[in-house]
N, C-alpha and C. Protein backbone atom coordinates (compact mmCIF):
# COMPACT_ATOMS: atom_id res chain seq x y z
N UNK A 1 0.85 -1.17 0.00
CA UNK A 1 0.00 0.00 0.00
C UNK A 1 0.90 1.23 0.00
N UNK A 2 0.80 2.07 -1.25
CA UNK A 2 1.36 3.31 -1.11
C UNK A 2 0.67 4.16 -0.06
N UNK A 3 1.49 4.97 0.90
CA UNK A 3 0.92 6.03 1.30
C UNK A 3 -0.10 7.29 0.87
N UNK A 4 -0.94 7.71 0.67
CA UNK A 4 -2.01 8.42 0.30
C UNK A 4 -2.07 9.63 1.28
N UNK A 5 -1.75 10.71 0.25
CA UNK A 5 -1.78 11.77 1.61
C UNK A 5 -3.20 12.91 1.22
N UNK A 6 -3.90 11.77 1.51
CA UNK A 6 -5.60 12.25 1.60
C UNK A 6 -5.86 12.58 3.15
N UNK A 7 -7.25 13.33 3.26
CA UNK A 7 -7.99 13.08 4.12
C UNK A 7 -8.66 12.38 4.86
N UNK A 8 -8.78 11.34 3.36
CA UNK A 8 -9.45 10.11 4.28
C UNK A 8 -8.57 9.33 4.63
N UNK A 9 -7.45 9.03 4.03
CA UNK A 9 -6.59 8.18 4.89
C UNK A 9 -6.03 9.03 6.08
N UNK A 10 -5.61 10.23 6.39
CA UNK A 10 -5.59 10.60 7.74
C UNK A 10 -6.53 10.41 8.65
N UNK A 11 -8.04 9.87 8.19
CA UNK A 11 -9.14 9.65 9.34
C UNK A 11 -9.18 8.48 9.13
N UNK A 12 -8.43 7.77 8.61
CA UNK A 12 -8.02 5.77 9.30
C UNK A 12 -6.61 5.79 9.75
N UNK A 13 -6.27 6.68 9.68
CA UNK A 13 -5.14 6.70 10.83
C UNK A 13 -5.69 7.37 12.34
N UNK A 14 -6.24 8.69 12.43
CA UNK A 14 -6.85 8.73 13.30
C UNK A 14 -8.05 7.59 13.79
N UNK A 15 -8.53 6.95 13.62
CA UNK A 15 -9.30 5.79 13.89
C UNK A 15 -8.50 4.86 14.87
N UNK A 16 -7.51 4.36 14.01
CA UNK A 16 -6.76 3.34 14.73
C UNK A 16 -6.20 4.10 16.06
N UNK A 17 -6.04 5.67 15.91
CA UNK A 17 -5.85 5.40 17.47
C UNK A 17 -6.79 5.58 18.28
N UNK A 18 -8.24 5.79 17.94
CA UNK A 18 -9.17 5.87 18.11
C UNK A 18 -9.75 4.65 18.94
N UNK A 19 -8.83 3.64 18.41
CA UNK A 19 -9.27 2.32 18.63
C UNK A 19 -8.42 1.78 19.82
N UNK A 20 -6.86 2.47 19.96
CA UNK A 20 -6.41 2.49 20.56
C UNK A 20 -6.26 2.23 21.96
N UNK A 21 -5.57 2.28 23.00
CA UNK A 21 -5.03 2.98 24.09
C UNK A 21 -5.07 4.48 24.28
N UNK A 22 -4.13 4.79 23.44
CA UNK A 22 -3.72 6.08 23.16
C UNK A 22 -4.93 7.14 22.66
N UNK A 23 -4.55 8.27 23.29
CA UNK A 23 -5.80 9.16 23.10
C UNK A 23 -4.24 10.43 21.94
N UNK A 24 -5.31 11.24 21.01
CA UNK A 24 -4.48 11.38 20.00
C UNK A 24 -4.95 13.37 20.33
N UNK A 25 -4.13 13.73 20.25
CA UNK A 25 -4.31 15.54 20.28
C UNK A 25 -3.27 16.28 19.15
N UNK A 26 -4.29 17.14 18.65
CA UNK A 26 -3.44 18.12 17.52
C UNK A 26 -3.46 19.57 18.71
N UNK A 27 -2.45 19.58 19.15
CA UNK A 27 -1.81 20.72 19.55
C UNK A 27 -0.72 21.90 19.12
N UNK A 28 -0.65 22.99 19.91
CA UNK A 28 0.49 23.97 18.87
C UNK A 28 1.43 23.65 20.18
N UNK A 29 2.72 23.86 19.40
CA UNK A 29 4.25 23.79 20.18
C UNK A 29 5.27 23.65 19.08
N UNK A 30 6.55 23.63 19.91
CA UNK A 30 7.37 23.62 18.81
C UNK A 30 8.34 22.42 19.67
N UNK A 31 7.68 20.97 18.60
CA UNK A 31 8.22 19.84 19.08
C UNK A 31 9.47 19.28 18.17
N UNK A 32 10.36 19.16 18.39
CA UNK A 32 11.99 19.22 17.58
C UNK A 32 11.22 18.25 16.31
N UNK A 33 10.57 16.88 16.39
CA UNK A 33 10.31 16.03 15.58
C UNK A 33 8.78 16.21 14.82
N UNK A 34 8.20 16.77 15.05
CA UNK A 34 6.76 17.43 15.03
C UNK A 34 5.71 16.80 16.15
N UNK A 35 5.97 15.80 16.66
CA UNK A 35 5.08 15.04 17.31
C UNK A 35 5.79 14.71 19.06
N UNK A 36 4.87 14.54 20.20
CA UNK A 36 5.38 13.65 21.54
C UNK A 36 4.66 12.43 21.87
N UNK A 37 5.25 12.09 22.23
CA UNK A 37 4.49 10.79 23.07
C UNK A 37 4.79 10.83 24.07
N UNK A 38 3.27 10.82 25.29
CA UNK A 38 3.94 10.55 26.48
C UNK A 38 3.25 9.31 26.78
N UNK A 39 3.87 8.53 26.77
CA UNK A 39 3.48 6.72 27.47
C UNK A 39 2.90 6.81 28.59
N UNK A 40 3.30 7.56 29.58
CA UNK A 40 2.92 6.99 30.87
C UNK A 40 1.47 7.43 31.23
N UNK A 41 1.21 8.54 30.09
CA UNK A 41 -0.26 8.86 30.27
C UNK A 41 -1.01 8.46 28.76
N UNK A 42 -0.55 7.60 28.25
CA UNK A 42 -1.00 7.61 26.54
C UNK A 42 -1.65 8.19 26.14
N UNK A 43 -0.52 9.47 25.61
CA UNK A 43 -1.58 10.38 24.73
C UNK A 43 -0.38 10.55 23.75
N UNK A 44 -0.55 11.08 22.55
CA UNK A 44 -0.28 11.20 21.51
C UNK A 44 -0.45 12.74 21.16
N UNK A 45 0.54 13.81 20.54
CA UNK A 45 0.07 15.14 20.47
C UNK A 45 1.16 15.21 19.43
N UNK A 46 0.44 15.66 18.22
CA UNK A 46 0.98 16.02 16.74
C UNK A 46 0.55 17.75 16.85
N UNK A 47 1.64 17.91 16.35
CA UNK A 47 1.47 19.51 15.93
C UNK A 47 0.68 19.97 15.01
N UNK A 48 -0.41 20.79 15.67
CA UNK A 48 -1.90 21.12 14.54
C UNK A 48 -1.13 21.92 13.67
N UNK A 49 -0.10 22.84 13.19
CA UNK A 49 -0.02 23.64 12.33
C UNK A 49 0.67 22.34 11.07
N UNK A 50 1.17 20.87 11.15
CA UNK A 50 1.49 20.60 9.80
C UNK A 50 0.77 20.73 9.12
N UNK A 51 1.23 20.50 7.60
CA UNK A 51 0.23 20.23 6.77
C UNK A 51 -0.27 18.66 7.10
N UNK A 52 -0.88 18.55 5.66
CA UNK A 52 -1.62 17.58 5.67
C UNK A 52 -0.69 16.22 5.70
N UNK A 53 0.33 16.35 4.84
CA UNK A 53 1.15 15.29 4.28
C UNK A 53 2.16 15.25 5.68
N UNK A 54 2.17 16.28 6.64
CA UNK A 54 3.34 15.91 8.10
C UNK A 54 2.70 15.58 8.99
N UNK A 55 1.20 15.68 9.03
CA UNK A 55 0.60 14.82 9.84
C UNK A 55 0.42 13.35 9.68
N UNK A 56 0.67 12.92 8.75
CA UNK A 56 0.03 11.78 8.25
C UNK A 56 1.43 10.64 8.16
N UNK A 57 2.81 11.66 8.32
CA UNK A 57 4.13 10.74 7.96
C UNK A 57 4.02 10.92 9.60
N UNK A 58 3.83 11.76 10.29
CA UNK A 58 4.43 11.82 11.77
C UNK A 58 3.25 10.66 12.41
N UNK A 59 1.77 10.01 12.28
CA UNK A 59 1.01 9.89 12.81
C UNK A 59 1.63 7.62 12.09
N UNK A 60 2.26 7.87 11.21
CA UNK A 60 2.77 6.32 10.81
C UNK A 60 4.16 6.32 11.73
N UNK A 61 5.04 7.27 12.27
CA UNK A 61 5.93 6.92 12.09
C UNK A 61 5.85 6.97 14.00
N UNK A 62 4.50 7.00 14.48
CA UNK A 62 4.11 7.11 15.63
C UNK A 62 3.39 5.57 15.95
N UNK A 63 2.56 4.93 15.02
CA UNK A 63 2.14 3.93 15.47
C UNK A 63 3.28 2.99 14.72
N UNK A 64 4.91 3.21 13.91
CA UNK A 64 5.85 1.78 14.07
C UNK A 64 6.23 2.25 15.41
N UNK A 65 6.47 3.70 16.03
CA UNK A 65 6.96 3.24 17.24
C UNK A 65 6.57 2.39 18.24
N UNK A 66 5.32 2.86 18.27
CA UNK A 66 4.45 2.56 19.18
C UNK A 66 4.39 0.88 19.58
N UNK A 67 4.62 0.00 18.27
CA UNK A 67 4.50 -0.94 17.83
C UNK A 67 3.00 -1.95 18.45
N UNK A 68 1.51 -1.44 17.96
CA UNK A 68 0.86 -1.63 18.52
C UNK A 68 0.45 -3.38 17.95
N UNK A 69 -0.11 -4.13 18.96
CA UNK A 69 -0.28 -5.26 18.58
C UNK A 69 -1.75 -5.07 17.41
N UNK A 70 -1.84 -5.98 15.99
CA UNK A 70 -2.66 -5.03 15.76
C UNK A 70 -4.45 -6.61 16.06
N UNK A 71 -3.93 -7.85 16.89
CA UNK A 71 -4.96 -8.39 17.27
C UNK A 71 -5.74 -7.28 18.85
N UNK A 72 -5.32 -6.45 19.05
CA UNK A 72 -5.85 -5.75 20.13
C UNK A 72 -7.06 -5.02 19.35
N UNK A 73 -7.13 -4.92 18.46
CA UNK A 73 -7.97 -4.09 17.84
C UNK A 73 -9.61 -5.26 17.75
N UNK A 74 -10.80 -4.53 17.77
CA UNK A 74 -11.70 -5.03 17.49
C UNK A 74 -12.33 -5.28 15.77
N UNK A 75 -12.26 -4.01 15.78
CA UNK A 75 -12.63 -3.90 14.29
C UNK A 75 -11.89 -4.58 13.28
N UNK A 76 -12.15 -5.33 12.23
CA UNK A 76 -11.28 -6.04 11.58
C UNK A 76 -10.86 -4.65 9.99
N UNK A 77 -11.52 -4.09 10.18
CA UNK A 77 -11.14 -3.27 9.07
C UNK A 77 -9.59 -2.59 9.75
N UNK A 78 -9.44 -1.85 11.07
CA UNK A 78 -8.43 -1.48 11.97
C UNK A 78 -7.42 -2.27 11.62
N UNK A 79 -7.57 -3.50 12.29
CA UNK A 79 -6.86 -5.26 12.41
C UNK A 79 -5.70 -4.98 10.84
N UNK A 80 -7.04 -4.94 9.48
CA UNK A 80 -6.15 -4.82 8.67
C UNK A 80 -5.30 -3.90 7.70
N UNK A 81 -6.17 -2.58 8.47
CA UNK A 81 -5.06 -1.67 7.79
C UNK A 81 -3.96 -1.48 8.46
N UNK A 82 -3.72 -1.32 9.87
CA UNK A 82 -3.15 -1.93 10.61
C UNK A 82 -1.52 -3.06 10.53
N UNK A 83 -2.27 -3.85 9.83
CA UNK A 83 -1.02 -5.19 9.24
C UNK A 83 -0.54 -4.32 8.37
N UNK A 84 -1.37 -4.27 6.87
CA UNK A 84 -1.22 -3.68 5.92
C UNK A 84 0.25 -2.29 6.08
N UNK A 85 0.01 -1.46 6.48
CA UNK A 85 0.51 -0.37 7.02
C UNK A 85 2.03 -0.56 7.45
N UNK A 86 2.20 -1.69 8.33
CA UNK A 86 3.41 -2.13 8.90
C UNK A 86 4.02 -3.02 7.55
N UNK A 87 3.51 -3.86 7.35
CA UNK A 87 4.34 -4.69 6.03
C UNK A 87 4.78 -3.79 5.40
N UNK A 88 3.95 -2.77 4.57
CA UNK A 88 4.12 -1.61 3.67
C UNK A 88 5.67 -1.09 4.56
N UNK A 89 4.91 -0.14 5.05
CA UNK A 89 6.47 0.59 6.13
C UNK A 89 7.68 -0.19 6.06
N UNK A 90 7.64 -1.54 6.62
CA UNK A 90 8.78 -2.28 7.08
C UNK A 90 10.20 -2.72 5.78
N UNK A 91 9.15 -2.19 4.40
CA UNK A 91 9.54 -2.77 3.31
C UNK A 91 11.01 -1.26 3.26
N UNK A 92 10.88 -0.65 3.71
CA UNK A 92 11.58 0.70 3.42
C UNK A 92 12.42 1.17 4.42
């Protein structure tokens, strides 16, 4: 799966963390990488001023960290974009 730097694929990325643990916030700051994670409270905070296309590389390059299991998920559509997403990524 090529990356798609749509809208709608930024709202199945937001989904999955939707689906998550992790609670996901577009905030302003000036974060060295564009994005934080703080684990110990799982939340997720991407910088609202990227564009479209730095939200969407910072919000993948947040769930390989993350490395979420993707049978935790209910939804099987999640489950497989999810897989999908990581194979894709892992290839590069």
């Amino acid at each position: 799966m090529a990356t798609k730097y749509t809208k709608h694929f930024l709202d199945k990325l937001e989904n999955l963390f939707a689906s998550s643990d992790y609670m996901l916030r577009y905030e302003k700051g000036n974060f060295k990488s564009g994005y934080c994670v703080l684990n110990d409270a799982k939340i997720v905070i991407v910088n609202k001023y990227f564009p479209l296309e730095g939200k969407i590389n910072a919000l993948i390059d947040i769930l390989i960290e993350l490395n979420l299991d993707p049978a935790d998920f209910k939804d099987k559509a999640n489950h497989d974009f999810l897989t999908e997403l990581r194979q894709t990524q892992l290839k590069f």
